[in-house]
Protein backbone atom coordinates (compact mmCIF):
# COMPACT_ATOMS: atom_id res chain seq x y z
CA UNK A 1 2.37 -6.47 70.78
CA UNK A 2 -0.09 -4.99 68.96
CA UNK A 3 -2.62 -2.63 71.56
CA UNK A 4 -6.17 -1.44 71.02
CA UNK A 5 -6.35 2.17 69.69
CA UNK A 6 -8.79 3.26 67.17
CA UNK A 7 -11.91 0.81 68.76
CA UNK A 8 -9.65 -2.32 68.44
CA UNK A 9 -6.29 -3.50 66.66
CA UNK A 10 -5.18 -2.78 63.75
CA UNK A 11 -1.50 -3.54 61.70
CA UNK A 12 0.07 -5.24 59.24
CA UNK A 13 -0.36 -9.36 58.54
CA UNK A 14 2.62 -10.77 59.66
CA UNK A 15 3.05 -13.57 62.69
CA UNK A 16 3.95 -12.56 66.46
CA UNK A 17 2.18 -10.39 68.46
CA UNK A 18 3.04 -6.96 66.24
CA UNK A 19 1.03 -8.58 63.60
CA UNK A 20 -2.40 -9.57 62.85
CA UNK A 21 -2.64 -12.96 62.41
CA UNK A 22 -5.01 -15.65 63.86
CA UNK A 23 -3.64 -16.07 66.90
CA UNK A 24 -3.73 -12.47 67.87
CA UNK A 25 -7.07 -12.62 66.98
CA UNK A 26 -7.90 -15.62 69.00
CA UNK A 27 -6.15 -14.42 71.95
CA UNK A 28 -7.59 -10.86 71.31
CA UNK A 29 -10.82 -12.78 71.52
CA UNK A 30 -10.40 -14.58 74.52
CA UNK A 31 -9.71 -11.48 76.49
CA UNK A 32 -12.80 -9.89 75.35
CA UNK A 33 -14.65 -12.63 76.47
CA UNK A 34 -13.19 -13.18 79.51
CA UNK A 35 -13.78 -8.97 79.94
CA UNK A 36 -17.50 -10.20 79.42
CA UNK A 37 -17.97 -12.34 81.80
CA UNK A 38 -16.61 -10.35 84.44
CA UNK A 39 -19.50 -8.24 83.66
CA UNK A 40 -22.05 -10.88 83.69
CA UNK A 41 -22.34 -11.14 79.94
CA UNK A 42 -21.23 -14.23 79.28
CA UNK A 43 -24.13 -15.80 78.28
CA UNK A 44 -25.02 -12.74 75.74
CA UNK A 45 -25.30 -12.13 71.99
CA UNK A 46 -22.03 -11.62 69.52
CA UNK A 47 -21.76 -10.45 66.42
CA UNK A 48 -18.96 -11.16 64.01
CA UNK A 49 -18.51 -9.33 60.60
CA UNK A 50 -15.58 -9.51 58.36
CA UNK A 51 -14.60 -7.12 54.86
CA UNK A 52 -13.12 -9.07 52.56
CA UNK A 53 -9.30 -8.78 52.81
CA UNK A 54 -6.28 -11.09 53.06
CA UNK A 55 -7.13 -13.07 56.19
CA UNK A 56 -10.50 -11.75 56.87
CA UNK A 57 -12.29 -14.97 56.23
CA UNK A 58 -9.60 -16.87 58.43
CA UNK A 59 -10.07 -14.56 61.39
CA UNK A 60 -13.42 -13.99 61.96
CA UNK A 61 -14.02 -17.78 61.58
CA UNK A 62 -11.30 -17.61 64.49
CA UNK A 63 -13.36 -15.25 66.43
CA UNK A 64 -16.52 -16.91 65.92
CA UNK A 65 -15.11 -20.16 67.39
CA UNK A 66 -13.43 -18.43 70.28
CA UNK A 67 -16.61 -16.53 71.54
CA UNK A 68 -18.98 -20.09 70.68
CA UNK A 69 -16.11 -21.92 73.31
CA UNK A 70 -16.81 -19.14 75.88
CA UNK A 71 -20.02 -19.78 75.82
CA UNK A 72 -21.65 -16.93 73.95
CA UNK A 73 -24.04 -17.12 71.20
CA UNK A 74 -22.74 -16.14 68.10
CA UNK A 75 -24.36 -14.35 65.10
CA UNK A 76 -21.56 -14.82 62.39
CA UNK A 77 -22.53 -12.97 58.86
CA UNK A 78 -22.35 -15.11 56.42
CA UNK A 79 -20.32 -13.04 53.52
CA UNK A 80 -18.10 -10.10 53.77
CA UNK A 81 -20.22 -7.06 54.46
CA UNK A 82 -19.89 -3.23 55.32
CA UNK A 83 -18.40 -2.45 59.08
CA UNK A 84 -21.78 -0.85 59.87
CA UNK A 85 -24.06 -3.48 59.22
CA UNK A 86 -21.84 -4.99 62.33
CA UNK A 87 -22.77 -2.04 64.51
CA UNK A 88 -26.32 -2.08 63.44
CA UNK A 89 -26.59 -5.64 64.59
CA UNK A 90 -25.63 -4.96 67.72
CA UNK A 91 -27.80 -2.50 68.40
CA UNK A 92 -30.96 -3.95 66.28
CA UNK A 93 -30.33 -7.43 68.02
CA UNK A 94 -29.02 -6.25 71.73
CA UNK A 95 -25.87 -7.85 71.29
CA UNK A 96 -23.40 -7.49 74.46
CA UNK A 97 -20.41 -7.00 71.75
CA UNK A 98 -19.66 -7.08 68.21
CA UNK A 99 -16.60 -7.65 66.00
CA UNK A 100 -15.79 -6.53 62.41
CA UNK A 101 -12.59 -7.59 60.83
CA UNK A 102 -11.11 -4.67 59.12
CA UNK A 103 -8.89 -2.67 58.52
CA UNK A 104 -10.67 0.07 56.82
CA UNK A 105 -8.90 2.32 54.30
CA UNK A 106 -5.57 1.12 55.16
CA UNK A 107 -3.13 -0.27 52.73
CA UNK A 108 -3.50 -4.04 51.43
CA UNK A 109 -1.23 -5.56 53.36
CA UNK A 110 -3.07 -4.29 56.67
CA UNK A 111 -6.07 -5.98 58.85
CA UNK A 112 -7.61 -5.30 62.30
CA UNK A 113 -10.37 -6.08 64.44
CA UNK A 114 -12.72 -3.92 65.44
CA UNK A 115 -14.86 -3.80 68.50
CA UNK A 116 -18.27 -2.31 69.38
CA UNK A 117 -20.25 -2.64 72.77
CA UNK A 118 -23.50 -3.01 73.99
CA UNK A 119 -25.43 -0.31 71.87
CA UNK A 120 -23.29 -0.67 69.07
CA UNK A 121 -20.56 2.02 69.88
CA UNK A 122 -17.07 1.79 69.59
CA UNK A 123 -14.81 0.83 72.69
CA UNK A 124 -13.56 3.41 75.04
CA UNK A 125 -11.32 4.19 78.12
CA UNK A 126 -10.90 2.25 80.34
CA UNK A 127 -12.94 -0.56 78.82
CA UNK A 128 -9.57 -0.65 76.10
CA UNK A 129 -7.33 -0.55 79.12
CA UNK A 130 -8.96 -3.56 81.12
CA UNK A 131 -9.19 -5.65 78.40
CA UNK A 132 -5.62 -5.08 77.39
CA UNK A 133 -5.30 -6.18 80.48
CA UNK A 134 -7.69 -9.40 80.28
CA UNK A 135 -5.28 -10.20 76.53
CA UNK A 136 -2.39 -10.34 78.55
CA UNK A 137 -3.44 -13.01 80.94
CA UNK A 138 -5.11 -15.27 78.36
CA UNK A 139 -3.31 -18.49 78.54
CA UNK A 140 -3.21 -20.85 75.68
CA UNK A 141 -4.17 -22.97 73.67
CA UNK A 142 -7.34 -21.13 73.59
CA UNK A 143 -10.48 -23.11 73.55
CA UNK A 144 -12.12 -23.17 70.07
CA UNK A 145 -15.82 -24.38 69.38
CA UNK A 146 -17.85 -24.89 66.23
CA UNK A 147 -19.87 -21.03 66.19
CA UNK A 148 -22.70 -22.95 64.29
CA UNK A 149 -23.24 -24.88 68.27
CA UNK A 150 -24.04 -21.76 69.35
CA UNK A 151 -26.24 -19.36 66.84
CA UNK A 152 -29.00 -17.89 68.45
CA UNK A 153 -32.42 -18.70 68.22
CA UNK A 154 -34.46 -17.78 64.95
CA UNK A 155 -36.97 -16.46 66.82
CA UNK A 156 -35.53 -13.03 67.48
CA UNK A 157 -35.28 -12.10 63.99
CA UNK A 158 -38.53 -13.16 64.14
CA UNK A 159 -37.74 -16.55 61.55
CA UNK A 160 -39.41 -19.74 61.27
CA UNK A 161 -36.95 -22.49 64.27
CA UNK A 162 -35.59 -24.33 61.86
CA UNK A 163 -33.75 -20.96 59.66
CA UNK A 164 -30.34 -21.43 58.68
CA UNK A 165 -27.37 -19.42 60.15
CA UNK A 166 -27.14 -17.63 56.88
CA UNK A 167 -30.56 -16.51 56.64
CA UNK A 168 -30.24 -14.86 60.12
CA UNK A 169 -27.47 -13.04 58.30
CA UNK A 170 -29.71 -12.03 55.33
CA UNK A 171 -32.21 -10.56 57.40
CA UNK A 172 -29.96 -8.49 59.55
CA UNK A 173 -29.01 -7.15 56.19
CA UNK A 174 -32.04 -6.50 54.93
CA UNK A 175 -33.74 -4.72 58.24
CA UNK A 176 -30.23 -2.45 57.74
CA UNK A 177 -31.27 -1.65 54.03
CA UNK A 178 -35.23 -1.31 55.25
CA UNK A 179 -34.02 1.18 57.64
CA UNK A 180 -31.56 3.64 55.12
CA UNK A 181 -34.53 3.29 52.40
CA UNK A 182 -36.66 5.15 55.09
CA UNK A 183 -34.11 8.11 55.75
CA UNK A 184 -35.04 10.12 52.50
CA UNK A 185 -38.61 10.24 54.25
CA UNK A 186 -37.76 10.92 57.46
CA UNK A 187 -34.36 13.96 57.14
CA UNK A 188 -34.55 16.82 54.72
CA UNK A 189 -38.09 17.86 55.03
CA UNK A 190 -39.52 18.24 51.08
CA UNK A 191 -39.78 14.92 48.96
CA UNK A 192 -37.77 15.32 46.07
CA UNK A 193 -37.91 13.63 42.54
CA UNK A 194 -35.26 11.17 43.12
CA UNK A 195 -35.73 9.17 40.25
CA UNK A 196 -34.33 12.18 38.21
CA UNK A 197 -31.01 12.20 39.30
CA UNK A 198 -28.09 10.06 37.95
CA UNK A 199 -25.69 8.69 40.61
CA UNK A 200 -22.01 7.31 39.82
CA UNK A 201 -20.80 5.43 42.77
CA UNK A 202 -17.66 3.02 43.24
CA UNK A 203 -16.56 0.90 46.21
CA UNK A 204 -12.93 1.20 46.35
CA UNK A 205 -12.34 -2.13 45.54
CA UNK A 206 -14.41 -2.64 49.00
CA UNK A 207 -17.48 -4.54 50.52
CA UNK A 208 -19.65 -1.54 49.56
CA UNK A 209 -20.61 -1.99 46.04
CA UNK A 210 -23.35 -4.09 46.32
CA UNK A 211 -24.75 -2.79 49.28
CA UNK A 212 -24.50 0.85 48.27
CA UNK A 213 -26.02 0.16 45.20
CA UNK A 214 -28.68 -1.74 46.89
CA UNK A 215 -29.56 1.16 49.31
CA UNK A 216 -29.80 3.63 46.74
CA UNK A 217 -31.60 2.24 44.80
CA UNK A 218 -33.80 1.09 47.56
CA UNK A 219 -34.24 4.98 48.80
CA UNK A 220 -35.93 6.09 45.30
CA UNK A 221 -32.78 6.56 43.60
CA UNK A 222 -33.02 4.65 40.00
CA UNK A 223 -30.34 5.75 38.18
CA UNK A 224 -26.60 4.16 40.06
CA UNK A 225 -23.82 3.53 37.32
CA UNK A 226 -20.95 2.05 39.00
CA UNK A 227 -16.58 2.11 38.62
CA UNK A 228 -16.78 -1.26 37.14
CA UNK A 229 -12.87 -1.28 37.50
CA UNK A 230 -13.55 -1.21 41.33
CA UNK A 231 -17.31 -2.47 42.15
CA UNK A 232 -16.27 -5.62 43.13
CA UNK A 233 -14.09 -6.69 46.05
CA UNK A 234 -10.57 -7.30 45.84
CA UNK A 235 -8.03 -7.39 48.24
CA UNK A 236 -4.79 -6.13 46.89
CA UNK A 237 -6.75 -2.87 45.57
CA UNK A 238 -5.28 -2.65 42.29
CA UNK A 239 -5.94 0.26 40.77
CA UNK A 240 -5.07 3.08 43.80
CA UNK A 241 -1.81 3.44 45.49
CA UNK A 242 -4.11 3.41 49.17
CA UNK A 243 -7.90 2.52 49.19
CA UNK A 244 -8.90 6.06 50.77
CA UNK A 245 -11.03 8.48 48.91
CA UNK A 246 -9.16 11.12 50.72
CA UNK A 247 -5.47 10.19 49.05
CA UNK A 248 -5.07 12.26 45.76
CA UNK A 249 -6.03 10.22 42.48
CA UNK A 250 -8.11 7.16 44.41
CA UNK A 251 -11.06 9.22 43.52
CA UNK A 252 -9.88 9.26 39.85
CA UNK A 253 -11.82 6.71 37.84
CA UNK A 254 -15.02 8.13 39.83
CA UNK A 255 -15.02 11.41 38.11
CA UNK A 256 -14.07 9.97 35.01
CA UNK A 257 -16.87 7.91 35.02
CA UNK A 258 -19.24 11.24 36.91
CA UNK A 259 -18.57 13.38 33.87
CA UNK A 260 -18.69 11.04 31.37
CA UNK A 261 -22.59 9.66 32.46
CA UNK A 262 -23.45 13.00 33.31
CA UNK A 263 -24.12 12.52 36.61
CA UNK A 264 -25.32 15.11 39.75
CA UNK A 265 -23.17 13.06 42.39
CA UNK A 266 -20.25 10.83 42.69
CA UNK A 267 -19.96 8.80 45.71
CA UNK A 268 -17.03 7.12 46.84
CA UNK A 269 -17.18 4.33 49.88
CA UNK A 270 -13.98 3.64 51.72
CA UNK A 271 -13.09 -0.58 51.44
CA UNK A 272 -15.18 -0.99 54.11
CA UNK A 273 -18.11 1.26 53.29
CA UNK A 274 -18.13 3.09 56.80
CA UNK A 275 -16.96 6.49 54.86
CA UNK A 276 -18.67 8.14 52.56
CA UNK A 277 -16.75 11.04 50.27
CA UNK A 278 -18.96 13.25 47.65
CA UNK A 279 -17.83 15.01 44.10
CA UNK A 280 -19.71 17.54 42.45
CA UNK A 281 -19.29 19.22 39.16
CA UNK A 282 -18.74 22.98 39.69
CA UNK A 283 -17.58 26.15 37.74
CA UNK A 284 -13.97 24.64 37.26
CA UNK A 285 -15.27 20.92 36.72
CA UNK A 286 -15.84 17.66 38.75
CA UNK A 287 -14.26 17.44 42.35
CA UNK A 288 -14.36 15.70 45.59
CA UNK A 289 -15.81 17.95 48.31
CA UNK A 290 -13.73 18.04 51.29
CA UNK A 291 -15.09 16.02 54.42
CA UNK A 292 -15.62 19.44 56.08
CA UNK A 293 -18.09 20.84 53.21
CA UNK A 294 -19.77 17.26 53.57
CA UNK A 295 -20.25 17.52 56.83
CA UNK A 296 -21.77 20.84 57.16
CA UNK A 297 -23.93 20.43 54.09
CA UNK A 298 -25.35 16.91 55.70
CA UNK A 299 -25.47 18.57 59.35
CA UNK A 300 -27.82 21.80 58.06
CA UNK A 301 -30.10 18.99 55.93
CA UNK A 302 -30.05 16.92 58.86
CA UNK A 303 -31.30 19.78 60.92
CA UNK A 304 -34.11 21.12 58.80
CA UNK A 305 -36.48 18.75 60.45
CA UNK A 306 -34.41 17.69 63.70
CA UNK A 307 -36.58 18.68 66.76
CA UNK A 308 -35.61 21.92 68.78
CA UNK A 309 -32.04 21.97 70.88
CA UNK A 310 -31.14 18.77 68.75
CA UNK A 311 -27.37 18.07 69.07
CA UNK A 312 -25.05 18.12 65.68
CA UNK A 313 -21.38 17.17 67.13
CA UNK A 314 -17.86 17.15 65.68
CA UNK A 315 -13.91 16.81 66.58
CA UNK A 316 -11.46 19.51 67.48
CA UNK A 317 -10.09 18.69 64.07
CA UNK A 318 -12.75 19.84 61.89
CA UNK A 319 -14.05 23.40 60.57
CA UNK A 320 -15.17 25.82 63.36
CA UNK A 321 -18.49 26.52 60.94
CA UNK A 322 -20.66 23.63 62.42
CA UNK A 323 -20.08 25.33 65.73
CA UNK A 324 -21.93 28.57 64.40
CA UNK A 325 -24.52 27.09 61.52
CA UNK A 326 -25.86 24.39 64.51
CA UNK A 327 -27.22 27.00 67.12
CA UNK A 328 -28.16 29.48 63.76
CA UNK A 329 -30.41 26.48 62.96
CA UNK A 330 -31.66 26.35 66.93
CA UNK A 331 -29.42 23.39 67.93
CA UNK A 332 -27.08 22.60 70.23
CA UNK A 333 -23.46 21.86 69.10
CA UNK A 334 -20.82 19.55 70.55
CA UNK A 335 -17.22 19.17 70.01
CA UNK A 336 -15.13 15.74 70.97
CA UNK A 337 -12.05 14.33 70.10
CA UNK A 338 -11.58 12.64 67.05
CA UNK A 339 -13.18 8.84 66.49
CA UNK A 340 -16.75 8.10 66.17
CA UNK A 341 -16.03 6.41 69.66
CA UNK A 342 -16.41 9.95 71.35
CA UNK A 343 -18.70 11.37 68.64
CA UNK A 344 -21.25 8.76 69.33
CA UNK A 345 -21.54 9.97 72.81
CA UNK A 346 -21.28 13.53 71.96
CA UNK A 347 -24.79 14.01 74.02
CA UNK A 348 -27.97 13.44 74.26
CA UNK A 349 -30.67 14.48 71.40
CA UNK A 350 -27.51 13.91 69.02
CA UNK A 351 -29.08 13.80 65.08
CA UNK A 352 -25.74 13.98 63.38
CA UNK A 353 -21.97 13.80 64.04
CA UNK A 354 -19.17 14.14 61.58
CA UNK A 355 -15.82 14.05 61.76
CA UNK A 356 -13.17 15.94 58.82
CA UNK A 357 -12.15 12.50 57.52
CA UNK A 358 -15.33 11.58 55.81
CA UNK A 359 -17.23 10.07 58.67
CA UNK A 360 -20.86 11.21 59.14
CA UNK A 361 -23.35 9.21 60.84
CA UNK A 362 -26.65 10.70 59.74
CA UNK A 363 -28.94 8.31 61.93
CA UNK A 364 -27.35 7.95 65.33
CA UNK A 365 -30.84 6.14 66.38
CA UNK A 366 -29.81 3.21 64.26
CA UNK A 367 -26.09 3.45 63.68
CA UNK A 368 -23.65 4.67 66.31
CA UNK A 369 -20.61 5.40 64.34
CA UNK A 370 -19.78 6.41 61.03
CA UNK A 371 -22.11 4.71 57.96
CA UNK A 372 -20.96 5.56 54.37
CA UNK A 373 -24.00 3.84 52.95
CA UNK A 374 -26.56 6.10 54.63
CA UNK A 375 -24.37 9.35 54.06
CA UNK A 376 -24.68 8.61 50.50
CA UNK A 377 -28.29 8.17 50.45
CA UNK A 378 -28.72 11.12 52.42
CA UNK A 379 -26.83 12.77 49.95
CA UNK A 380 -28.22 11.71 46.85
CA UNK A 381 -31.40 13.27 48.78
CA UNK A 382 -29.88 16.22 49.59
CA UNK A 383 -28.90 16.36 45.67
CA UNK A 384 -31.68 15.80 44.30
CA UNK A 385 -34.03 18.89 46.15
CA UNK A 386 -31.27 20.98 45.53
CA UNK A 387 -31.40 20.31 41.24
CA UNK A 388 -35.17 20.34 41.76
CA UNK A 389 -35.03 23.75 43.00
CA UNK A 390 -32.29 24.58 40.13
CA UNK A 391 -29.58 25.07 42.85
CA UNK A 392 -26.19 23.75 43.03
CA UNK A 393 -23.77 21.88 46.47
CA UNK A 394 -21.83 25.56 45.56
CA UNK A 395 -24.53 27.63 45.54
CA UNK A 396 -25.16 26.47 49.34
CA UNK A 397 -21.77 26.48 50.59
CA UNK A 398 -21.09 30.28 49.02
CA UNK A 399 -24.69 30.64 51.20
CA UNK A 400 -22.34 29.75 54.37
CA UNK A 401 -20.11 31.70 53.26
CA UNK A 402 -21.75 34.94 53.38
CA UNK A 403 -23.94 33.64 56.38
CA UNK A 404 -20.83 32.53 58.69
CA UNK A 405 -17.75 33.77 56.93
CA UNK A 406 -15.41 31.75 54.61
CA UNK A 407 -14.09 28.86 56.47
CA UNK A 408 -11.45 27.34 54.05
CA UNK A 409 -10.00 24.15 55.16
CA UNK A 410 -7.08 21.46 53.84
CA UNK A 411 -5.10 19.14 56.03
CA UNK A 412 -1.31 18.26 55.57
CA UNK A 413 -0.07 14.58 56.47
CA UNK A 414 3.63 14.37 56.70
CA UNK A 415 4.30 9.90 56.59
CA UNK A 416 6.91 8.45 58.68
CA UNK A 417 8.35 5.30 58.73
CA UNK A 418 7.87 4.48 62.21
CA UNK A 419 4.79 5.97 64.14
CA UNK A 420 7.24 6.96 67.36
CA UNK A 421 8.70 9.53 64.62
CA UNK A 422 5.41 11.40 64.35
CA UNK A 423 5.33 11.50 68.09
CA UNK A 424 8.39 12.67 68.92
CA UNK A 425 7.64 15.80 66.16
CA UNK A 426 4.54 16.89 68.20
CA UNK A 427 7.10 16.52 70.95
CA UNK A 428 9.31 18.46 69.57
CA UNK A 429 6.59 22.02 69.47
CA UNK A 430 5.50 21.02 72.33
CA UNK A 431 9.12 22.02 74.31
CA UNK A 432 9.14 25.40 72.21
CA UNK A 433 5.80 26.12 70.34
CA UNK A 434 6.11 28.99 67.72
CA UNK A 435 4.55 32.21 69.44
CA UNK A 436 3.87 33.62 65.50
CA UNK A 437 3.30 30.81 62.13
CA UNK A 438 3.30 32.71 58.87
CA UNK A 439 3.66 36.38 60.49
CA UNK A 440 0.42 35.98 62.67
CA UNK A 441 0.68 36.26 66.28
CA UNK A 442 -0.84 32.51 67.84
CA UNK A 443 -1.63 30.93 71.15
CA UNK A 444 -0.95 27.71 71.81
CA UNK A 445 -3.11 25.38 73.80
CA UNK A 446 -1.99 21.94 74.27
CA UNK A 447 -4.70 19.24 75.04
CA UNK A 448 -2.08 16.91 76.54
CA UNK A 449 -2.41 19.17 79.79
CA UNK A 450 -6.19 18.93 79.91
CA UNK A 451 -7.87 17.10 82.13
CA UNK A 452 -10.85 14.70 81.51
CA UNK A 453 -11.84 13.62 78.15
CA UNK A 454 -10.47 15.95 75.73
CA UNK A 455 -7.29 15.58 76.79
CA UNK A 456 -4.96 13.82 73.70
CA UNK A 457 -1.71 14.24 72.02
CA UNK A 458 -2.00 17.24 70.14
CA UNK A 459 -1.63 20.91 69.27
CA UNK A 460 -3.95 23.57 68.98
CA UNK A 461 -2.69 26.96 67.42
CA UNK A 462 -5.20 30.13 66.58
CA UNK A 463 -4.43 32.96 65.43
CA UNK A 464 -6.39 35.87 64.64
CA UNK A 465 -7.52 34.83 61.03
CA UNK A 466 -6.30 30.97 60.94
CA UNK A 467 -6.58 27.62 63.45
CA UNK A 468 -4.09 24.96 62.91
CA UNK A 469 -4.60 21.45 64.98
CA UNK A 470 -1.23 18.97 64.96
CA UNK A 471 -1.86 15.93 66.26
CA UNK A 472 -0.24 12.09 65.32
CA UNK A 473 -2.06 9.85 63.39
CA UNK A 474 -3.82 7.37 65.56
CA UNK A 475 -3.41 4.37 63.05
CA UNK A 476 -0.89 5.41 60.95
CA UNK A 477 2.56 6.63 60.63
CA UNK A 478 1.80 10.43 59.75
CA UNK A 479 1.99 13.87 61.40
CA UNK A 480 -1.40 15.53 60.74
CA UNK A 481 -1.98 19.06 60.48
CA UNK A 482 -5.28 20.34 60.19
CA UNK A 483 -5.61 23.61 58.18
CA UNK A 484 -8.43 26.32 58.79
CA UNK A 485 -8.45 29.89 57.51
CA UNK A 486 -11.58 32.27 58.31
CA UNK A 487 -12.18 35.84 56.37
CA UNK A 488 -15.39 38.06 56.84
CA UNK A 489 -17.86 38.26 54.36
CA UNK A 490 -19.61 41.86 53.91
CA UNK A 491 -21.48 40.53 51.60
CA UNK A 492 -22.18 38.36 48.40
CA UNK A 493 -20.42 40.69 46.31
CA UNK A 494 -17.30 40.73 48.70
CA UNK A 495 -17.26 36.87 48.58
CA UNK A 496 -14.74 36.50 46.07
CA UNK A 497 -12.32 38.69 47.66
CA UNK A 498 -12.99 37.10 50.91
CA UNK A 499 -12.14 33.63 49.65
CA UNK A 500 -9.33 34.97 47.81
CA UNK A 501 -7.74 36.40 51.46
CA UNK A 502 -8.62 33.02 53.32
CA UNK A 503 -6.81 31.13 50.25
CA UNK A 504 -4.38 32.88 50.85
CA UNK A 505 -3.64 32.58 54.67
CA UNK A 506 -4.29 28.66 53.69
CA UNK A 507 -1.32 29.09 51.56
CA UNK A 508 0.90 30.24 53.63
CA UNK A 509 0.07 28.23 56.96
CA UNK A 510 0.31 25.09 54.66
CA UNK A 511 3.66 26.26 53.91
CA UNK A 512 4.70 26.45 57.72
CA UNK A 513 3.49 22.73 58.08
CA UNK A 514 5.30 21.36 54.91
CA UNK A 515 8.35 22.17 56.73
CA UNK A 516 7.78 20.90 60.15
């Protein structure tokens, strides 16, 4: 049976109760529901989004009818839309729960359901435990009712009594957009001439396209040429082996298109438009920037006009440098586990999280997880001062560089055909850990023997000029290593060298992994 990890379930669409398939959904909903109740919610607010996969339509309908039987009131969005409208709903709207059906960047023939809470976070322990738990007794056949019996009153979107279901929809959507067209005016500091940049942006075959495009172009932002091939949504994702902007050549056509318009920033959305990855042109040509250089580019813009002893959080996973720019800047820093489910509850006065993976939520006061479509806006802003200023994304990070060190990065995912096989690898170090990886002298710390919330499956070894987390993929079946090499910087003039001797130490830690 298929059991909540990453904020709900996720697997492939087959029947019985490994698969995804409308009656795990329905029964899936049922226990939520019944988890409700038991917390006097029953008579509260849900919210039911859906991407546009195989089955998407079928199971949020499902969901929808299960909550409306249980006696919620049900806000169900009318067309397939980006996971974090969902968990701006929630919050925007007070919702006691909200469900997105998706399975993010995972292969076509994959779906899931995804779950956020009151506040519009992600599920955690034990709330994923207990209603495991309330799944298990849920006794069918399940109740169904029409979810149009039970839409909530116009009158909290502030709409005229006799509004549609679908126009409730519309203007969730459109306070969402409202909201990431103010960002540019309210992060960075400076207004910059964002009408003078050219944007190429594609949606992975995704629900993002026309949102993205939208919100840009909302924000200031005139000039968004799209991957035609992949602007609008299609299921079976034809034209990348996996629908991640992280896999090698899904970011392909992007650039293509990025050099070809002459643009200052690609953007790629994941299917589901909750990621957000960034190319730039540089010395050697266009590339995608790695979610680390993202994240600490966004986190320092972010922070220019944060108030004092703001928090910037991210994972054990990602670079060490956000844990030295944040208090450089005068804020605090916090480090969770990965998922946006810890992230968004890094702390209080949190302005920005990221995670390695190319998550960033840049507006934690309106979205409490991960939101590709505000990243890329930020972005874009971000952009656009630096070309007014006639500086380059490079220019900054070499900046870091010589501020913090060079903090090189890369990640190696070794796939498995069953997920128990990347378990029992980590198992494996974990009876006889390496005391030296690529002639370097490590410790070894392993977070399974921690106690409280940053205790997990993995593997943390540091060395004197490298850090190298190994940890199994939580939704897929891969051994993850994440890479890290650091090197002094004496200054600008001893940059290359230093990025040379970091490349190198990458090189040869990557190495170790690959054979693992």
């Amino acid at each position: 049976m298929l059991r909540f990890g990453t904020a709900g379930l996720r697997g492939p669409l087959q029947d019985g109760p490994d698969g995804m398939n409308v009656d795990t959904v329905s029964r899936a909903s049922a226990g939520i529901a019944a988890w409700l109740r038991d917390r006097c919610l029953g008579d509260g607010l849900v919210i039911v989004g859906r991407d546009a996969r195989h089955g998407s339509a079928e199971f949020a309908l499902a969901t929808a009818e299960v909550f409306a039987a249980a006696g919620f009131t049900v806000l169900e969005l009318p067309s397939p839309l980006p996971t974090p409208v969902v968990a701006f709903a929630v919050r925007e709207l007070k919702a006691v729960a909200g469900v997105q059906i998706t399975a993010s960047h995972n292969p076509a023939t994959d779906n899931g359901y995804k779950v956020y809470l009151d506040g519009g976070s992600q599920l955690i322990p034990p709330a994923d435990a207990e209603i495991e738990r309330c799944i298990d007794a849920v006794v069918t056949p399940i109740p169904r009712a029409d979810p149009a019996t039970a839409t909530p009153d116009p009158a909290i979107l502030g709409l005229p009594a006799d509004s549609p279901a679908s126009a409730l929809g519309a203007e969730i959507v459109r306070r969402y957009l409202d909201r990431i067209a103010m960002l540019p005016n309210l992060i960075g500091g400076e207004s910059a001439p964002r009408g003078e940049i050219r944007i190429a942006l594609t949606a992975m075959h995704g629900v993002g396209g026309e949102l993205g495009a939208a919100a840009l172009r909302a924000a200031g932002f005139d000039e968004v040429l799209v991957v035609s091939e992949q602007f609008a949504p299609d299921p079976d994702f034809p034209t990348v082996s996996f629908p991640n902007p992280e896999e090698p050549g899904a970011s392909d056509l992007l650039l293509e298109l990025a050099e070809k318009v002459g643009a200052d920033i690609a953007i790629a959305l994941d299917p589901d438009a909750d990621r957000c990855a960034i190319g730039v042109a540089g010395p050697d040509g266009w590339r995608m920037l790695r979610g680390d250089e993202t994240g600490v580019l966004l986190a320092d813009f972010v922070l220019r006009t944060a108030a004092a002893d703001s928090l910037a959080a991210t994972t054990i996973v990602s670079s060490r440098l956000l844990s030295k720019l944040a208090p450089a800047r005068g804020a605090r820093y916090a480090e969770t586990l990965t998922g946006f489910k810890w992230l968004a509850r890094a702390g209080t006065g949190l302005v920005y999280a990221y995670e390695e993976a190319i998550g960033h939520c840049v507006d934690p006061a309106s979205v409490r997880d991960k939101d590709g479509i505000s990243a890329a806006v930020v972005a874009a802003d971000l952009v656009a001062q630096l070309k007014a200023d006639g500086r380059s994304v490079f220019d900054v990070l070499d900046d870091y560089a010589v501020e913090f060190g060079v903090h090189a990065g890369d990640q190696v995912s070794l796939r498995f055909d069953d997920v128990a096989e990347a378990t029992t690898a980590v198992s494996r170090l974990r009876e006889a850990p390496p005391h030296e990886i690529a002639g370097e002298a490590v410790s070894c710390t392993d977070m399974a023997q921690l106690r409280g919330q940053m205790r997990t499956d993995a593997l943390v070894f540091e060395g004197e000029s490298f850090r190298l987390v190994i940890r199994p993929s939580g939704t897929e079946p891969k051994l993850k290593c994440y890479l890290e090499a650091f090197a002094p910087v004496s200054g600008r003039d001893a940059l290359p060298a230093a990025k040379a001797a970091a490349a190198q130490r990458l090189s040869e830690v990557r190495a170790y992994c690959q054979k693992l």
